[in-house]
ModelCIF file with pLDDT and N, C-alpha, C, O atoms, coordinates in Angstrom:
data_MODEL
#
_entry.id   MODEL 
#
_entity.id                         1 
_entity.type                       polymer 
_entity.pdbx_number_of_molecules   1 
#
_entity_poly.entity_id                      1 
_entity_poly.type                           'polypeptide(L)' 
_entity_poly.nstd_linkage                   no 
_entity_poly.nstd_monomer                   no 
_entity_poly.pdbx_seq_one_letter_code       
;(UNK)(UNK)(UNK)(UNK)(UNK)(UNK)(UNK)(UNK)(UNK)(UNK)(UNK)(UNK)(UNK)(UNK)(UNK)(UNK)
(UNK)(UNK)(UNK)(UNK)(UNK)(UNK)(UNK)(UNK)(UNK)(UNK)(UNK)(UNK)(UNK)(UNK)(UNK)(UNK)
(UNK)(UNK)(UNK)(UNK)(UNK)(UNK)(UNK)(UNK)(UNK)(UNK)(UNK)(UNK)(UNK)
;
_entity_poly.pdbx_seq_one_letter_code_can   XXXXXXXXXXXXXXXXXXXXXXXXXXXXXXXXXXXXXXXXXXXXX 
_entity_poly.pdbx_strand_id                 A 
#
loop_
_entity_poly_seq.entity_id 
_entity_poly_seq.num 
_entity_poly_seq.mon_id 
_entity_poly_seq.hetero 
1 1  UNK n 
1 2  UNK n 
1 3  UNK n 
1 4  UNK n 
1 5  UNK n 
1 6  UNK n 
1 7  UNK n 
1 8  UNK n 
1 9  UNK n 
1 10 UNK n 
1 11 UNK n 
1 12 UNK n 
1 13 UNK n 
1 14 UNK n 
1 15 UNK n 
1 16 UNK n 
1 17 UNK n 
1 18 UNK n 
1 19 UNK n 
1 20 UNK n 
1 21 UNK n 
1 22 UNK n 
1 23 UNK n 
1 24 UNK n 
1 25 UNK n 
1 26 UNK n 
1 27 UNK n 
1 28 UNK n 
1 29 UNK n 
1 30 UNK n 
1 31 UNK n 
1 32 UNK n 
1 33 UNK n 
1 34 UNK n 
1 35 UNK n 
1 36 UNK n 
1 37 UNK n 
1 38 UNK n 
1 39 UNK n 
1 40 UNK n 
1 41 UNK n 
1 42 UNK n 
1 43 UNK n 
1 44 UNK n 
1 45 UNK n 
#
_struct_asym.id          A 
_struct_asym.entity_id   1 
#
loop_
_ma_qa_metric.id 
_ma_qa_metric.mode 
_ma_qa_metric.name 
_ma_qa_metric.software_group_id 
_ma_qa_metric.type 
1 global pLDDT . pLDDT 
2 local  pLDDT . pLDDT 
#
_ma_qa_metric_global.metric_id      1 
_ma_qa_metric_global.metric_value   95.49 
_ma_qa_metric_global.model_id       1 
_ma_qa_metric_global.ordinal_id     1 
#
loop_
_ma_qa_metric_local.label_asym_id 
_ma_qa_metric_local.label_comp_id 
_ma_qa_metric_local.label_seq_id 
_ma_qa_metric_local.metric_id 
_ma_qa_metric_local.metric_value 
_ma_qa_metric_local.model_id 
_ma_qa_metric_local.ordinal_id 
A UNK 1  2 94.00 1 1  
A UNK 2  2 94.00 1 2  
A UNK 3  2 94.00 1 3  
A UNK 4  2 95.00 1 4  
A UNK 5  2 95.00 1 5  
A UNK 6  2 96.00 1 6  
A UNK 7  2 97.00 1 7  
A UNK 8  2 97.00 1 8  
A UNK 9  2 97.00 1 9  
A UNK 10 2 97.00 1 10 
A UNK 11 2 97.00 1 11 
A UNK 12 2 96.00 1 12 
A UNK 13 2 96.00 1 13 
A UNK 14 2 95.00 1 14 
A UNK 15 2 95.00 1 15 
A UNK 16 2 95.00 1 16 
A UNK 17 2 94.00 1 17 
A UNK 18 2 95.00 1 18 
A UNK 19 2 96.00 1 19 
A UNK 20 2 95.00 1 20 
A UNK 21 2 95.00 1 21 
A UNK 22 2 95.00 1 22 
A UNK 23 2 95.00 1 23 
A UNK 24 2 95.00 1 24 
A UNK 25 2 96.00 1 25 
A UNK 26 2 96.00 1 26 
A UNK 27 2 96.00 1 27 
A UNK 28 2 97.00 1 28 
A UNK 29 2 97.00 1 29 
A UNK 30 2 96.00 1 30 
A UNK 31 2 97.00 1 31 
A UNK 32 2 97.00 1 32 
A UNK 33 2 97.00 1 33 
A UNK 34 2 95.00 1 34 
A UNK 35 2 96.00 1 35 
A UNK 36 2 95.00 1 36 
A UNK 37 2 96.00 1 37 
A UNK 38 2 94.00 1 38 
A UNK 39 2 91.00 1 39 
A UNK 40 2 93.00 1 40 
A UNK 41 2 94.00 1 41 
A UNK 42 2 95.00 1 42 
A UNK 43 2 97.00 1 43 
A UNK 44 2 96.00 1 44 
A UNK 45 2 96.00 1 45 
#
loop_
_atom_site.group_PDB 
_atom_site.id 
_atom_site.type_symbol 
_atom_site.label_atom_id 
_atom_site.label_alt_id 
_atom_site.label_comp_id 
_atom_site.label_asym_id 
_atom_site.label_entity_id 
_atom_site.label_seq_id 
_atom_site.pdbx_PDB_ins_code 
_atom_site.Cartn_x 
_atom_site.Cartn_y 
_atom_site.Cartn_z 
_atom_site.occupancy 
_atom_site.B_iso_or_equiv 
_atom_site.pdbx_formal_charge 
_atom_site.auth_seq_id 
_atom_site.auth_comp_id 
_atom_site.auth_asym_id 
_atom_site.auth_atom_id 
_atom_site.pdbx_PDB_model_num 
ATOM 1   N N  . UNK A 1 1  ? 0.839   -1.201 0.000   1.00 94.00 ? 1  UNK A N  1 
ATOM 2   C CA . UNK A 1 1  ? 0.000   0.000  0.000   1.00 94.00 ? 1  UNK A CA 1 
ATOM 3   C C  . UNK A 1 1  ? 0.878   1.256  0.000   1.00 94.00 ? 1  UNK A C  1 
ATOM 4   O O  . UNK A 1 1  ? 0.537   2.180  -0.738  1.00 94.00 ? 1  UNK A O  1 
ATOM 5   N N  . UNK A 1 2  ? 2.052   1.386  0.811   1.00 94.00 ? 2  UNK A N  1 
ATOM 6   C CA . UNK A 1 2  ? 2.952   2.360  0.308   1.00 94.00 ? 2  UNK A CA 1 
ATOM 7   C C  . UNK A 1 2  ? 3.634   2.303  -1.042  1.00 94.00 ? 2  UNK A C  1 
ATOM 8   O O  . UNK A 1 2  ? 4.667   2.970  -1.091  1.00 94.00 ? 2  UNK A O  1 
ATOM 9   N N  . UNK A 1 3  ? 3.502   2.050  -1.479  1.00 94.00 ? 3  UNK A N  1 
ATOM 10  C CA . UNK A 1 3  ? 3.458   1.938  -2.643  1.00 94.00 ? 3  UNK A CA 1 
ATOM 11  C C  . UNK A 1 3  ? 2.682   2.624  -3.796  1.00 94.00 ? 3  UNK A C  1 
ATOM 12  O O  . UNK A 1 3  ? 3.028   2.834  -4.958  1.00 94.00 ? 3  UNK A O  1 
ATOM 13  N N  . UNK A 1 4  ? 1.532   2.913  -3.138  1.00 95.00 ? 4  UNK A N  1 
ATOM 14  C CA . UNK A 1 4  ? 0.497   3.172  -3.781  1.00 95.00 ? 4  UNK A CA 1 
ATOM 15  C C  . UNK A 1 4  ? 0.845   4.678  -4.316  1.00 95.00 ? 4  UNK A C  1 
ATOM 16  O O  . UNK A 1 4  ? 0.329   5.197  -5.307  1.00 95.00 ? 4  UNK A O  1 
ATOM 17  N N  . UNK A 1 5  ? 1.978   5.371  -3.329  1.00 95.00 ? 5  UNK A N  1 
ATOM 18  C CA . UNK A 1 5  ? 2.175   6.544  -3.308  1.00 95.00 ? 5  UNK A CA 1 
ATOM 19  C C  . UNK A 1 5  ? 3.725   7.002  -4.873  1.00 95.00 ? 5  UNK A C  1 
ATOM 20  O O  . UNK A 1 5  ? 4.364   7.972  -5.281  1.00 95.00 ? 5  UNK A O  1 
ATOM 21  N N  . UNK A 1 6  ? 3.544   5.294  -5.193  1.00 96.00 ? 6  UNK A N  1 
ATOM 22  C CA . UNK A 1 6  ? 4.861   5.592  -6.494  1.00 96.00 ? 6  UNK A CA 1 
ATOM 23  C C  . UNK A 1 6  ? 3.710   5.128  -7.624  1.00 96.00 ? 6  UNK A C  1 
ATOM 24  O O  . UNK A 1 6  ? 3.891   5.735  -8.680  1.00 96.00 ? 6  UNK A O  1 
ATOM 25  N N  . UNK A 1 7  ? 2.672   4.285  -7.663  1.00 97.00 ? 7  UNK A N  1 
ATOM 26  C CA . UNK A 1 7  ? 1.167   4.465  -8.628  1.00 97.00 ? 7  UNK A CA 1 
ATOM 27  C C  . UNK A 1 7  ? 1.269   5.789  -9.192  1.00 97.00 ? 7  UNK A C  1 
ATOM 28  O O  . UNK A 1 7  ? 1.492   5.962  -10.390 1.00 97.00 ? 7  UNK A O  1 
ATOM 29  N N  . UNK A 1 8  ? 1.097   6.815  -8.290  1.00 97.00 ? 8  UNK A N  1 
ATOM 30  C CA . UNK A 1 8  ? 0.245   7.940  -7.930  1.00 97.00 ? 8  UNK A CA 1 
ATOM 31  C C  . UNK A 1 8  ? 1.245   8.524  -9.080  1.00 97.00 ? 8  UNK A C  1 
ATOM 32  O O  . UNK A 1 8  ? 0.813   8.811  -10.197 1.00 97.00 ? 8  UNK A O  1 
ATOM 33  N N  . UNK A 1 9  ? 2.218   8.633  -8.822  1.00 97.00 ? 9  UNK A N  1 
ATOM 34  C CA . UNK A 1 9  ? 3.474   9.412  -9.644  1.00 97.00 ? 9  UNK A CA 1 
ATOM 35  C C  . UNK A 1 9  ? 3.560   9.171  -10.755 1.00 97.00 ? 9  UNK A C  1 
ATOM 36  O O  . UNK A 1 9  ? 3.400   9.956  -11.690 1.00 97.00 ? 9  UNK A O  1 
ATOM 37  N N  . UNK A 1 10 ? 3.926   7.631  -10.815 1.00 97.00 ? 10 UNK A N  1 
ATOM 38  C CA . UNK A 1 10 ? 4.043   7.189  -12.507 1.00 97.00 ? 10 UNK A CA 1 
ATOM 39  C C  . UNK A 1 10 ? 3.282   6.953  -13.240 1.00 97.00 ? 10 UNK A C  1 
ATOM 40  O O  . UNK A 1 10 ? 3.388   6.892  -14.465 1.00 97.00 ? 10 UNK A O  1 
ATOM 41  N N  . UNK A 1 11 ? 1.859   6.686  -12.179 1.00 97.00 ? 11 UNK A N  1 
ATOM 42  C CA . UNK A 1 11 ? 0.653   6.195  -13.377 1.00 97.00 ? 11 UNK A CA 1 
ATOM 43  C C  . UNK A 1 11 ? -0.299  6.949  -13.140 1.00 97.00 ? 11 UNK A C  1 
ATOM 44  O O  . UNK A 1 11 ? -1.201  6.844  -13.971 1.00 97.00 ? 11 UNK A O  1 
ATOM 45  N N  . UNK A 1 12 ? -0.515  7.858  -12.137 1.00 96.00 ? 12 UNK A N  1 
ATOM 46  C CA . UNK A 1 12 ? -1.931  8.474  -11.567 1.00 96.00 ? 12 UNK A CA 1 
ATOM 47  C C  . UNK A 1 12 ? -2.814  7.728  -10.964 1.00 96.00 ? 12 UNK A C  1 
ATOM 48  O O  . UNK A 1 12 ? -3.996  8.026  -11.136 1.00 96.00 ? 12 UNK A O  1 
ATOM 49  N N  . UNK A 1 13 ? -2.439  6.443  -10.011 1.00 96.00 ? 13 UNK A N  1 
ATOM 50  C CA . UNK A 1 13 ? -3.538  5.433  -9.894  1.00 96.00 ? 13 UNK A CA 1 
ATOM 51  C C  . UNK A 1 13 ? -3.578  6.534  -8.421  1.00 96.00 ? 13 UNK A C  1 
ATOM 52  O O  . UNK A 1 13 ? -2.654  7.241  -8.018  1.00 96.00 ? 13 UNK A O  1 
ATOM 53  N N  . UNK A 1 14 ? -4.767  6.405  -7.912  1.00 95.00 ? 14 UNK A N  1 
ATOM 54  C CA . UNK A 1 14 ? -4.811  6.750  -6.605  1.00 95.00 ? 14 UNK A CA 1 
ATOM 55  C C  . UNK A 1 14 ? -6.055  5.948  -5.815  1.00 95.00 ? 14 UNK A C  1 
ATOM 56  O O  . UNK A 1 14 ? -6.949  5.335  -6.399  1.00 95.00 ? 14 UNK A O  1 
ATOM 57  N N  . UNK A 1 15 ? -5.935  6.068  -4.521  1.00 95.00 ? 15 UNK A N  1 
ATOM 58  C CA . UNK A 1 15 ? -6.791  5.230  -3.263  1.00 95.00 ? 15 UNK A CA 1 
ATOM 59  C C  . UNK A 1 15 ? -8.416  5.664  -3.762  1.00 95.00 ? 15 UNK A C  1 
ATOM 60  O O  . UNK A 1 15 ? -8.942  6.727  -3.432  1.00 95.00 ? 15 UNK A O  1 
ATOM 61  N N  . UNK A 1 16 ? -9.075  4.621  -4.612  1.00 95.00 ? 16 UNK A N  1 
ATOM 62  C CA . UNK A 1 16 ? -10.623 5.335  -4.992  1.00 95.00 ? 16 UNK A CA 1 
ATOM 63  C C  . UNK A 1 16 ? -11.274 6.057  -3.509  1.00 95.00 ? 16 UNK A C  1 
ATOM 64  O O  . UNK A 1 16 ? -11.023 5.890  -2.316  1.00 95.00 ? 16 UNK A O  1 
ATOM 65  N N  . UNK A 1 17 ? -12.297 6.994  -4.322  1.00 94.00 ? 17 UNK A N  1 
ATOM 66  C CA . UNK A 1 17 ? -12.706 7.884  -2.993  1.00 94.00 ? 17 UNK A CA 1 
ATOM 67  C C  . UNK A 1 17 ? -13.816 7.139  -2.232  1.00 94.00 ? 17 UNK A C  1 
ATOM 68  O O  . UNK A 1 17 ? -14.580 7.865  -1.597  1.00 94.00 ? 17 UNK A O  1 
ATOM 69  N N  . UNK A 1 18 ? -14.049 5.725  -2.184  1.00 95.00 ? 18 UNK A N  1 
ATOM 70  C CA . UNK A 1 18 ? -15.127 5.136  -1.413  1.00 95.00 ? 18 UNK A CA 1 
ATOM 71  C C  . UNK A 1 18 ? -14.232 4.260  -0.431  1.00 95.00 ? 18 UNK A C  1 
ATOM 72  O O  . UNK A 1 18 ? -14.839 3.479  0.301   1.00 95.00 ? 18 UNK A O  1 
ATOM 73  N N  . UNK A 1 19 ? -12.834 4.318  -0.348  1.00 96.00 ? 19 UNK A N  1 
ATOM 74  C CA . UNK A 1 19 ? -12.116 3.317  0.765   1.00 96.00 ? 19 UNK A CA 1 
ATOM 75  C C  . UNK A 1 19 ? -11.477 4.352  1.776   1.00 96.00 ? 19 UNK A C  1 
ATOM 76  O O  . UNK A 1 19 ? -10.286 4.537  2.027   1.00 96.00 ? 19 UNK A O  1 
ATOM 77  N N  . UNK A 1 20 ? -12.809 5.087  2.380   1.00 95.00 ? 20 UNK A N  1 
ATOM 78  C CA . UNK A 1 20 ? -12.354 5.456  3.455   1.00 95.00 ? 20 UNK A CA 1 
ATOM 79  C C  . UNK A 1 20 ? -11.268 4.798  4.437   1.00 95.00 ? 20 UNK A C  1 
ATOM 80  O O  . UNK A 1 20 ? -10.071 5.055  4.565   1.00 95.00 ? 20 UNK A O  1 
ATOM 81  N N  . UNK A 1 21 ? -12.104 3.841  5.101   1.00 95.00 ? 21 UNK A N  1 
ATOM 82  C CA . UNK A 1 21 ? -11.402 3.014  6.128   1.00 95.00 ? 21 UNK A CA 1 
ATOM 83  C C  . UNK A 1 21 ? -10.073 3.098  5.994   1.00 95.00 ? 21 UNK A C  1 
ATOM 84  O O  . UNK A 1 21 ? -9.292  3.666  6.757   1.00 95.00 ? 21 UNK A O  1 
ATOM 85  N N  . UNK A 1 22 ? -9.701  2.196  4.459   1.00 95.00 ? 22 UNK A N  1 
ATOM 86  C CA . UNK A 1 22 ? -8.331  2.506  4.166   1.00 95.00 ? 22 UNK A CA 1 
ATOM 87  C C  . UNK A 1 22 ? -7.400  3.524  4.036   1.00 95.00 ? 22 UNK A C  1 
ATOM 88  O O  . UNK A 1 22 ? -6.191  3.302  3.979   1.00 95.00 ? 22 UNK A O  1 
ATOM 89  N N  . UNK A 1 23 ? -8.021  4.907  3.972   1.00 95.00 ? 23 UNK A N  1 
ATOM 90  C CA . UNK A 1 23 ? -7.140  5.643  4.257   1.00 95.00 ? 23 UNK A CA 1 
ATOM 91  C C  . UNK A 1 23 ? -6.984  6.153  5.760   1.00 95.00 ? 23 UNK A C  1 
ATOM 92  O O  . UNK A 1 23 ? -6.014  6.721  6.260   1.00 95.00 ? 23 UNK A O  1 
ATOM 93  N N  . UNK A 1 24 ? -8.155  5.812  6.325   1.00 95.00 ? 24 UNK A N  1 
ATOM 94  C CA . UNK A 1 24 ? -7.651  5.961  7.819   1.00 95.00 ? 24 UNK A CA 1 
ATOM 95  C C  . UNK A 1 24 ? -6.401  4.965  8.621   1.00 95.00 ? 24 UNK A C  1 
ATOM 96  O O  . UNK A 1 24 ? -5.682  5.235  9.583   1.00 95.00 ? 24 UNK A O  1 
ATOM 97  N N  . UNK A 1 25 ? -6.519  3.476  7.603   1.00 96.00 ? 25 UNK A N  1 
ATOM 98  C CA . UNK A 1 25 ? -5.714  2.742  7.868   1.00 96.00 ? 25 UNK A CA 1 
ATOM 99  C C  . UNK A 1 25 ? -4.152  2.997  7.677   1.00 96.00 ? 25 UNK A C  1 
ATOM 100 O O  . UNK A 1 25 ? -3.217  2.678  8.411   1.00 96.00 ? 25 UNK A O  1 
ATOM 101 N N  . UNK A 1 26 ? -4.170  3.832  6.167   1.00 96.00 ? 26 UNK A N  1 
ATOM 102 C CA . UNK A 1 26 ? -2.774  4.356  6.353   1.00 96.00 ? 26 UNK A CA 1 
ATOM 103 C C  . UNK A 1 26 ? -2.042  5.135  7.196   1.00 96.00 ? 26 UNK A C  1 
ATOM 104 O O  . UNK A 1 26 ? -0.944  4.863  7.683   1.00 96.00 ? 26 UNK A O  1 
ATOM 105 N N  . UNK A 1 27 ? -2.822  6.303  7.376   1.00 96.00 ? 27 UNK A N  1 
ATOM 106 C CA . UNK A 1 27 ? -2.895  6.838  8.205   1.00 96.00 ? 27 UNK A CA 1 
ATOM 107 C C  . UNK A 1 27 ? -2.199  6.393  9.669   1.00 96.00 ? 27 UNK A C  1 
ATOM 108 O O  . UNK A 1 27 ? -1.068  6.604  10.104  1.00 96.00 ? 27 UNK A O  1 
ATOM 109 N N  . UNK A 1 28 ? -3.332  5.700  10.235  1.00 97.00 ? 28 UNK A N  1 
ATOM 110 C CA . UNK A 1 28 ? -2.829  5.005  11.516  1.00 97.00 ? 28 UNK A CA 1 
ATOM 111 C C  . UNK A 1 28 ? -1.803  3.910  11.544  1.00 97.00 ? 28 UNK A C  1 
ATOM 112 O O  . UNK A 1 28 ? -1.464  3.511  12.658  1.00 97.00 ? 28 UNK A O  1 
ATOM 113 N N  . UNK A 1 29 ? -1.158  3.266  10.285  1.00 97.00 ? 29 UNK A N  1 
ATOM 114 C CA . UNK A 1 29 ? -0.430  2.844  10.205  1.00 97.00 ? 29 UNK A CA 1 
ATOM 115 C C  . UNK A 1 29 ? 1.005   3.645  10.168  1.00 97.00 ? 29 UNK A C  1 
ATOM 116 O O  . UNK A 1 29 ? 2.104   3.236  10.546  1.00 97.00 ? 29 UNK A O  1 
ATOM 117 N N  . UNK A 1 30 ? 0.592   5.123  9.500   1.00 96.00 ? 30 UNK A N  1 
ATOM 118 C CA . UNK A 1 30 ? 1.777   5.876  9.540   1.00 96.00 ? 30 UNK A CA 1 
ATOM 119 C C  . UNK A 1 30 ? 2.176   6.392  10.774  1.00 96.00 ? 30 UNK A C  1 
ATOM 120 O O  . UNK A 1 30 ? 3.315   6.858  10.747  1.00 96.00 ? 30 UNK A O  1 
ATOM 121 N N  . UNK A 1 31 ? 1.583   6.458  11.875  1.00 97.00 ? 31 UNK A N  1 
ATOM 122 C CA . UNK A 1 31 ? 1.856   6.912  12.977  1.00 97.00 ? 31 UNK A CA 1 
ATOM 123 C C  . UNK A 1 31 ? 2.224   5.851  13.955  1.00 97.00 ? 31 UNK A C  1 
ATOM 124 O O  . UNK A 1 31 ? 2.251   6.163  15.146  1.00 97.00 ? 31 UNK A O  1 
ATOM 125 N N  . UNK A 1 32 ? 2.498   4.692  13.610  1.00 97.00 ? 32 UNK A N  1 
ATOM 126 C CA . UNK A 1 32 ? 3.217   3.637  14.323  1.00 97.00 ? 32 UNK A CA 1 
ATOM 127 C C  . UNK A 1 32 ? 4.960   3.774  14.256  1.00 97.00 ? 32 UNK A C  1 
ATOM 128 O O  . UNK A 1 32 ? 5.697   3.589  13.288  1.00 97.00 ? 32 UNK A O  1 
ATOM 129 N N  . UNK A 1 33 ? 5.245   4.101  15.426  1.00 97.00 ? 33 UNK A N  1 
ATOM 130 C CA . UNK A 1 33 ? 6.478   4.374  15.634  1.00 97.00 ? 33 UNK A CA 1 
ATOM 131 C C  . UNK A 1 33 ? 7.912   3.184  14.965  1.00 97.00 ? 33 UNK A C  1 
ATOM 132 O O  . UNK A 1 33 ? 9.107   3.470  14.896  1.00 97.00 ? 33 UNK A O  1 
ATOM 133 N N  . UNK A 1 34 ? 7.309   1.996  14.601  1.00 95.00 ? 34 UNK A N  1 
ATOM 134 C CA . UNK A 1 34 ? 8.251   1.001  13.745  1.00 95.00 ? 34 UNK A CA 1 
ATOM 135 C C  . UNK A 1 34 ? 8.001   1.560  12.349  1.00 95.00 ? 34 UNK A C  1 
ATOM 136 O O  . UNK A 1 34 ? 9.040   1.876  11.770  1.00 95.00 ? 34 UNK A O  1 
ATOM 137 N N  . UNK A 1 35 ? 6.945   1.745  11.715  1.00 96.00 ? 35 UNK A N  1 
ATOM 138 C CA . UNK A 1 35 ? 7.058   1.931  10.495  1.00 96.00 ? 35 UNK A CA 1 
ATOM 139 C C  . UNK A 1 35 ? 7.975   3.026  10.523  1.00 96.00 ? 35 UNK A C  1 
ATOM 140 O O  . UNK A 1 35 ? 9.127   2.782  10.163  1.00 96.00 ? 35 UNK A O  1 
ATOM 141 N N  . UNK A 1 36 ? 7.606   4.492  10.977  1.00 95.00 ? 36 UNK A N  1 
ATOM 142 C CA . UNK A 1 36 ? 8.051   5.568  11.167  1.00 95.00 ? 36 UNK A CA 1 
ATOM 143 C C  . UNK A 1 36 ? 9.870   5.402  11.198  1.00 95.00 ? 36 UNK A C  1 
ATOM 144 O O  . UNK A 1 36 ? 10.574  6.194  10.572  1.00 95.00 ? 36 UNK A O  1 
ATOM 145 N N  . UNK A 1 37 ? 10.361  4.440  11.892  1.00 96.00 ? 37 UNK A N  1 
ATOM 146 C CA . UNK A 1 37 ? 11.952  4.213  11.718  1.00 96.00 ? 37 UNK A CA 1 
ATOM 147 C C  . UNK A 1 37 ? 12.381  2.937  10.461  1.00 96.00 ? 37 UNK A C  1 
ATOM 148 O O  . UNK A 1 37 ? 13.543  2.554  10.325  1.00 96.00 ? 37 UNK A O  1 
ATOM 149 N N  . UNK A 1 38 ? 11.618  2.584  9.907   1.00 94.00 ? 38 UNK A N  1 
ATOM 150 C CA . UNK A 1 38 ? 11.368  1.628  8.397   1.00 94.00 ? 38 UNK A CA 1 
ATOM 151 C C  . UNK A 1 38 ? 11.379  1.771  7.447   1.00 94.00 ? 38 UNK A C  1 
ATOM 152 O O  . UNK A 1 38 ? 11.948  1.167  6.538   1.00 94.00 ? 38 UNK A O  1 
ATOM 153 N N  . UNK A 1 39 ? 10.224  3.296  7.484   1.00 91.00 ? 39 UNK A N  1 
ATOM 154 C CA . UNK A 1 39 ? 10.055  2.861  6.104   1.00 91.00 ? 39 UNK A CA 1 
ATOM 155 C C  . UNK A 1 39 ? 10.529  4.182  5.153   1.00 91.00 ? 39 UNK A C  1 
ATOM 156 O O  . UNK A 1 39 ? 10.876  5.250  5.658   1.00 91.00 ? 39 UNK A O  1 
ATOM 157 N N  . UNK A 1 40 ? 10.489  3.957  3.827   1.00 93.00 ? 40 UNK A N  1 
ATOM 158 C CA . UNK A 1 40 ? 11.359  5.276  2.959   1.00 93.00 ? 40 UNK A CA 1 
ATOM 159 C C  . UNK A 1 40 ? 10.268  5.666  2.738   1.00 93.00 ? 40 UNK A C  1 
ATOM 160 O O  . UNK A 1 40 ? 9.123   5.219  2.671   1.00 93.00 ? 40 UNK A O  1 
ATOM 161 N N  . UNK A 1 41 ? 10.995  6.948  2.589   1.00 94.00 ? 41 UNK A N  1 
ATOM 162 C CA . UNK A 1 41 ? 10.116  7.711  1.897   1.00 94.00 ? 41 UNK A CA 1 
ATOM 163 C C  . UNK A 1 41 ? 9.571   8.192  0.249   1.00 94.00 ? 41 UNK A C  1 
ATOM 164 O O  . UNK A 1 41 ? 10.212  7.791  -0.722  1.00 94.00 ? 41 UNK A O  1 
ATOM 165 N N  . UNK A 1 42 ? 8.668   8.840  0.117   1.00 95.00 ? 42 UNK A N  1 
ATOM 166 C CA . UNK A 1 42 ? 8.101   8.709  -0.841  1.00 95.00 ? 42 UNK A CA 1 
ATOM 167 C C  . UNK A 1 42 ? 9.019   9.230  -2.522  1.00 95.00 ? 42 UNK A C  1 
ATOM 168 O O  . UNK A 1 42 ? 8.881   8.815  -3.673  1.00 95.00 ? 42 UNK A O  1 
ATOM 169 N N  . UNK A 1 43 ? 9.950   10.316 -1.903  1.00 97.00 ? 43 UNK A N  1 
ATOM 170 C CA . UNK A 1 43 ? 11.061  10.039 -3.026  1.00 97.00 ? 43 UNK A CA 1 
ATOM 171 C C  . UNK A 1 43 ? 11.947  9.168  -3.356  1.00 97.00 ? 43 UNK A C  1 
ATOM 172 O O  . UNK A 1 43 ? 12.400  8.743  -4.418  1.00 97.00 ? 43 UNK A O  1 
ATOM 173 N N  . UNK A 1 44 ? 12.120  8.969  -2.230  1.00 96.00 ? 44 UNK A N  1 
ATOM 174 C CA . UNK A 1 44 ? 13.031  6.815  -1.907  1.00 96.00 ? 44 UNK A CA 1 
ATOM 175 C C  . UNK A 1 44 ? 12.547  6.225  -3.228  1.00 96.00 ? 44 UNK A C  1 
ATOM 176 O O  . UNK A 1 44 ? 13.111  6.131  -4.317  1.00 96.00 ? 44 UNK A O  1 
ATOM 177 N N  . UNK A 1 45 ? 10.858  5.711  -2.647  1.00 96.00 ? 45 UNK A N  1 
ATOM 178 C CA . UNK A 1 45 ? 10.371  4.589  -3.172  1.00 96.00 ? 45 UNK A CA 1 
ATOM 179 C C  . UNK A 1 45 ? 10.026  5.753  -4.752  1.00 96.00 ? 45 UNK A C  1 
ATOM 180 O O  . UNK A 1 45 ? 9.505   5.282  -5.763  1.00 96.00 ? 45 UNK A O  1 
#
């Protein structure tokens, strides 16, 4: 799903606007202090 954020760039795919949940999920996934020391960032990826 992070990932979704190199879609976005190269292809224009983005999170359709009816999966709320899921973006709350990223969300709260991004504020977990392991990912937060894990994972790259969006120019990285």
């Amino acid at each position: 799903v992070q990932r979704f954020a190199v879609l976005e760039h190269y292809r224009g795919f983005v999170v359709p606007q009816e999966c709320e949940r899921l973006r709350v999920w990223i969300a709260a996934m991004s504020e977990l202090p392991s990912v937060q020391a894990t994972q790259r960032t969006v120019p990285q990826l």
